[in-house]
Every structure is written in structure tokens, then in C-alpha cells.
Protein backbone atom coordinates (compact mmCIF):
# COMPACT_ATOMS: atom_id res chain seq x y z
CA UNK A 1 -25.29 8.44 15.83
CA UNK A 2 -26.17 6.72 19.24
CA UNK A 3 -24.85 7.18 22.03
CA UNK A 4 -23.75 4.78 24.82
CA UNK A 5 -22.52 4.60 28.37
CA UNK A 6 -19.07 3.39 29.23
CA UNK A 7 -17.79 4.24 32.43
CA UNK A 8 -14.70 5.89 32.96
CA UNK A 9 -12.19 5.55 35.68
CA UNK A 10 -9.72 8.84 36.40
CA UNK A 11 -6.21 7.19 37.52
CA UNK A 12 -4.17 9.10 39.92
CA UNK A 13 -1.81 10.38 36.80
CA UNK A 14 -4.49 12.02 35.32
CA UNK A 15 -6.52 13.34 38.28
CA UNK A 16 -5.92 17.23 37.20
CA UNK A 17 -6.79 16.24 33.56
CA UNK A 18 -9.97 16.81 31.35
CA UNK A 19 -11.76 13.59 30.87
CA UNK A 20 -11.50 12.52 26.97
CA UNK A 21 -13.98 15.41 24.78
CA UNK A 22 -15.02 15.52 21.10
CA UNK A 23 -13.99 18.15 19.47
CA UNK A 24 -17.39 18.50 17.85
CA UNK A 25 -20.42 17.41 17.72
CA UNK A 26 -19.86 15.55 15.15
CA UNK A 27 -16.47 14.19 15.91
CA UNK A 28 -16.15 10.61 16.09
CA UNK A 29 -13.11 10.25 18.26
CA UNK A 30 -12.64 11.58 21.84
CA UNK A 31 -9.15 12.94 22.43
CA UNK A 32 -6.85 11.36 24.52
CA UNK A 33 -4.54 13.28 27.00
CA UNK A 34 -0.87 12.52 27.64
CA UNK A 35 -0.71 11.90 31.64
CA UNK A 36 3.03 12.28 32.21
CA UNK A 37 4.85 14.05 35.10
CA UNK A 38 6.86 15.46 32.65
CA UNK A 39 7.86 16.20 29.18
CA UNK A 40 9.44 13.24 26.81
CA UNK A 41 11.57 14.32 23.65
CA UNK A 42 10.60 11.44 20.99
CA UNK A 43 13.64 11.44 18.86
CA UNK A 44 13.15 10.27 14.95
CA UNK A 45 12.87 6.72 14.64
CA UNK A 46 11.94 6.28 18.57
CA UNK A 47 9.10 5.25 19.95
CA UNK A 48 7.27 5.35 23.92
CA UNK A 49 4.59 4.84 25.68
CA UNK A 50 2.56 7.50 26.98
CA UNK A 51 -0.41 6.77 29.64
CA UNK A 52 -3.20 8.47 29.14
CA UNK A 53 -4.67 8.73 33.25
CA UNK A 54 -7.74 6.65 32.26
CA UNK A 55 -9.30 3.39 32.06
CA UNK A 56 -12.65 2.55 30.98
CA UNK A 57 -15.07 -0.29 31.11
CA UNK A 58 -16.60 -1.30 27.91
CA UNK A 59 -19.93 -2.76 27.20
CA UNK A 60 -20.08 -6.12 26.07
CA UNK A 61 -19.90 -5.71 22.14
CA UNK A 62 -18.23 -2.69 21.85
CA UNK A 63 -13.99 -2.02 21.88
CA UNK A 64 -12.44 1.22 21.42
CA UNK A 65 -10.08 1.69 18.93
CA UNK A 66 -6.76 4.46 19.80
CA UNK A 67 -6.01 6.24 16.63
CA UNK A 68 -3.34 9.01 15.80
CA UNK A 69 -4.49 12.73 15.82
CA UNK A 70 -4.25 14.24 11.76
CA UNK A 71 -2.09 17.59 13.07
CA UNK A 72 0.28 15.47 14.79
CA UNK A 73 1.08 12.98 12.01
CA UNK A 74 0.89 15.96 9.08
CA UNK A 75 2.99 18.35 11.19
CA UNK A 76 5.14 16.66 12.74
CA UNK A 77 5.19 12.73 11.81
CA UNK A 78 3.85 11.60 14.98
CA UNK A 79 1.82 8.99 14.60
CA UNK A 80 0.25 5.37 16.48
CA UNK A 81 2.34 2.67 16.05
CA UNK A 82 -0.18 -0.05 16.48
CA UNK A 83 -2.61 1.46 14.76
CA UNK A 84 -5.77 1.55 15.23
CA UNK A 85 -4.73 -0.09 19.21
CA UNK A 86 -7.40 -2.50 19.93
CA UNK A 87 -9.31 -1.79 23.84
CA UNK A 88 -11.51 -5.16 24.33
CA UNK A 89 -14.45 -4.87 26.43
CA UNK A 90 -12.62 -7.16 29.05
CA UNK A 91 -9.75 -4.67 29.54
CA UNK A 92 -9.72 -2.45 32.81
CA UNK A 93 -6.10 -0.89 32.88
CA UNK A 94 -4.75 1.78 31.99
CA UNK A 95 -4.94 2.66 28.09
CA UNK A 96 -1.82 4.06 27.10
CA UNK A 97 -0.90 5.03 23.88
CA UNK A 98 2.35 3.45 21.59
CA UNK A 99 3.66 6.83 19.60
CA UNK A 100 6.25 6.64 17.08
CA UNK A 101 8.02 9.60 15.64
CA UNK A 102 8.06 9.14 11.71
CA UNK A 103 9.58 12.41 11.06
CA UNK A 104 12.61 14.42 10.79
CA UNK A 105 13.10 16.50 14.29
CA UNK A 106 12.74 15.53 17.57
CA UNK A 107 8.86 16.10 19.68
CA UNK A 108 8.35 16.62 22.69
CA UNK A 109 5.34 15.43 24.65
CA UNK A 110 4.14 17.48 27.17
CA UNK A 111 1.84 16.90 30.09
CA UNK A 112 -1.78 17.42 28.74
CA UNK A 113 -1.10 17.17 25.14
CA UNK A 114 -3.64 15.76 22.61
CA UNK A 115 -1.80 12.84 22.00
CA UNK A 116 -4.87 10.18 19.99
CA UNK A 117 -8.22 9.82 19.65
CA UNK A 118 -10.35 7.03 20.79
CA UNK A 119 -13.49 5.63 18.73
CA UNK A 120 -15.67 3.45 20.26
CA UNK A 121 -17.46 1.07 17.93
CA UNK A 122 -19.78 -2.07 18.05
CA UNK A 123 -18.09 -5.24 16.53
CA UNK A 124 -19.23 -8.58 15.94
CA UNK A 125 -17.43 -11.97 16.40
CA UNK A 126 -16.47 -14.51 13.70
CA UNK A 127 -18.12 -18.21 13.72
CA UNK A 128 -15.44 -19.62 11.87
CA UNK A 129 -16.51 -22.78 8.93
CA UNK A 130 -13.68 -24.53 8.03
CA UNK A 131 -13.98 -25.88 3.91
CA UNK A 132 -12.04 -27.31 2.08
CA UNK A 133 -11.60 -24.64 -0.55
CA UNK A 134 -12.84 -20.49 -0.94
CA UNK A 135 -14.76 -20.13 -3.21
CA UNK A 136 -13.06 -18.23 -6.25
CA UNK A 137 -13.58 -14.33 -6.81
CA UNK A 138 -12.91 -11.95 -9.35
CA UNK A 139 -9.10 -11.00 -7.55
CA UNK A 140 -8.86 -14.60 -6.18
CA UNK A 141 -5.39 -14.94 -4.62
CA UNK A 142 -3.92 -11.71 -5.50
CA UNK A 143 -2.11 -10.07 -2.43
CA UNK A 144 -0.37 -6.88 -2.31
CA UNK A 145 -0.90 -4.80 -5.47
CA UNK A 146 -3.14 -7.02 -7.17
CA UNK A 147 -5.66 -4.53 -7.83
CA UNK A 148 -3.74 -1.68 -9.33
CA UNK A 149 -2.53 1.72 -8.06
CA UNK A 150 -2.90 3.57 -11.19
CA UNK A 151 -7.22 3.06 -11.74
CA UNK A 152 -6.11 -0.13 -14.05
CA UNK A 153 -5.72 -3.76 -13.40
């Protein structure tokens, strides 16, 4: 694992708020807070936007990627609608966070709440060839499916 620096700016939302942690050490996202003035009931089937009270500035080559938390989405169907949200290095506002309740009973969001987790990762950029034709592969074409859902082709 190596560690980098991104810097970190604490909006006035989430002044009062712990800056993102890992949970462990071993803990590849850092958990995002819910910086709202005050609670939101997420119905089933609706979806908001919660700010988080940061914004960060990315090194060249890296994004961070907002995920949904594993207790929210198995407990209560609360999950990332654009998931996994894409942060570009470029970006300096606020990242907020696009939750969608999947599940059966209403949720309510409360100030401070573990809401996602953010992983920052390297990437790497495409140099795109254009050809005529791919070359062909074992799947080829297939799409959806293709490959089997029961071990067989």
C-alpha cells in the first residue's frame, strides 16, 4: 500500500465534522460524512443528494472513486446511485454523494452519518487506435449473458 498526499479542504457545512478516516488499517476506503443541517427521510424509490463538507485536490493521475457503505446497502437498501461516482483530479467542489433508497422503509439521514466511502486510486488514460476491425476472441461479440451464470457456456 502507498500512501499519498491529497489535500483536503473543510467547507463551512462540515466545519464540526471528522475529516474522512479508515476504519482500519487496512481499509481501502475513507468514510464519508453526511454534512446536512438536518435530517432527510429517503423514501423507497427516492433518491438525494447529500454533501459531504469537503473538497479535495487530487494529484495529477489519481481520481477518487465514492462508493456505497456494505451495512447501509445490506440493512437497509441504501446504496450509490452512480456508482462508483467518478472525482477527477481537476475537480475542486464540493463532493457530494447521489443515495438511492433500494429498499422497503423509509431512512433517514442524519447529520454525521457514514453515508460512502471514498477510494483513491491511480488510473491511466487511453491512446485510442482506430482499425478497421477487433481482432476476434474466444467470446467475440457476446454481450450480456454470453458467458454463462450457471459455471457453463
Amino acid at each position: 500500500m502507498t500512501d499519498i498526499s491529497v489535500a483536503i479542504q473543510r467547507l463551512t457545512n462540515g466545519a464540526d465534522l471528522p475529516l474522512p478516516q479508515y476504519a482500519t488499517a487496512a481499509s481501502a476506503g475513507a468514510d464519508l460524512l453526511a454534512a446536512i443541517d438536518r435530517p432527510v427521510t429517503l423514501m423507497p424509490g427516492a433518491r438525494t443528494v447529500v454533501p459531504s463538507g469537503i473538497a479535495i485536490q487530487l494529484p495529477t493521475g489519481y481520481e477518487a472513486q465514492v462508493r456505497p457503505r456494505s451495512g447501509l446497502a445490506t440493512k437497509h437498501g441504501i446504496t450509490v446511485l452512480n456508482s462508483p461516482g467518478t472525482i477527477d483530479a481537476d475537480y475542486r467542489g464540493e463532493i457530494a454523494v447521489i443515495m438511492i433508497n433500494l429498499g422497503s422503509d423509509p431512512f433517514v439521514i442524519k447529520r454525521g452519518m457514514r453515508i460512502a466511502q471514498m477510494v483513491v486510486a491511480p488510473i491511466q488514460t487511453a491512446r485510442w487506435n482506430e482499425v478497421v476491425d477487433c481482432d476476434n476472441s474466444e467470446r467475440g461479440s457476446g454481450g450480456f449473458g454470453s458467458t454463462g451464470t450457471d459455471g457453463t457456456r
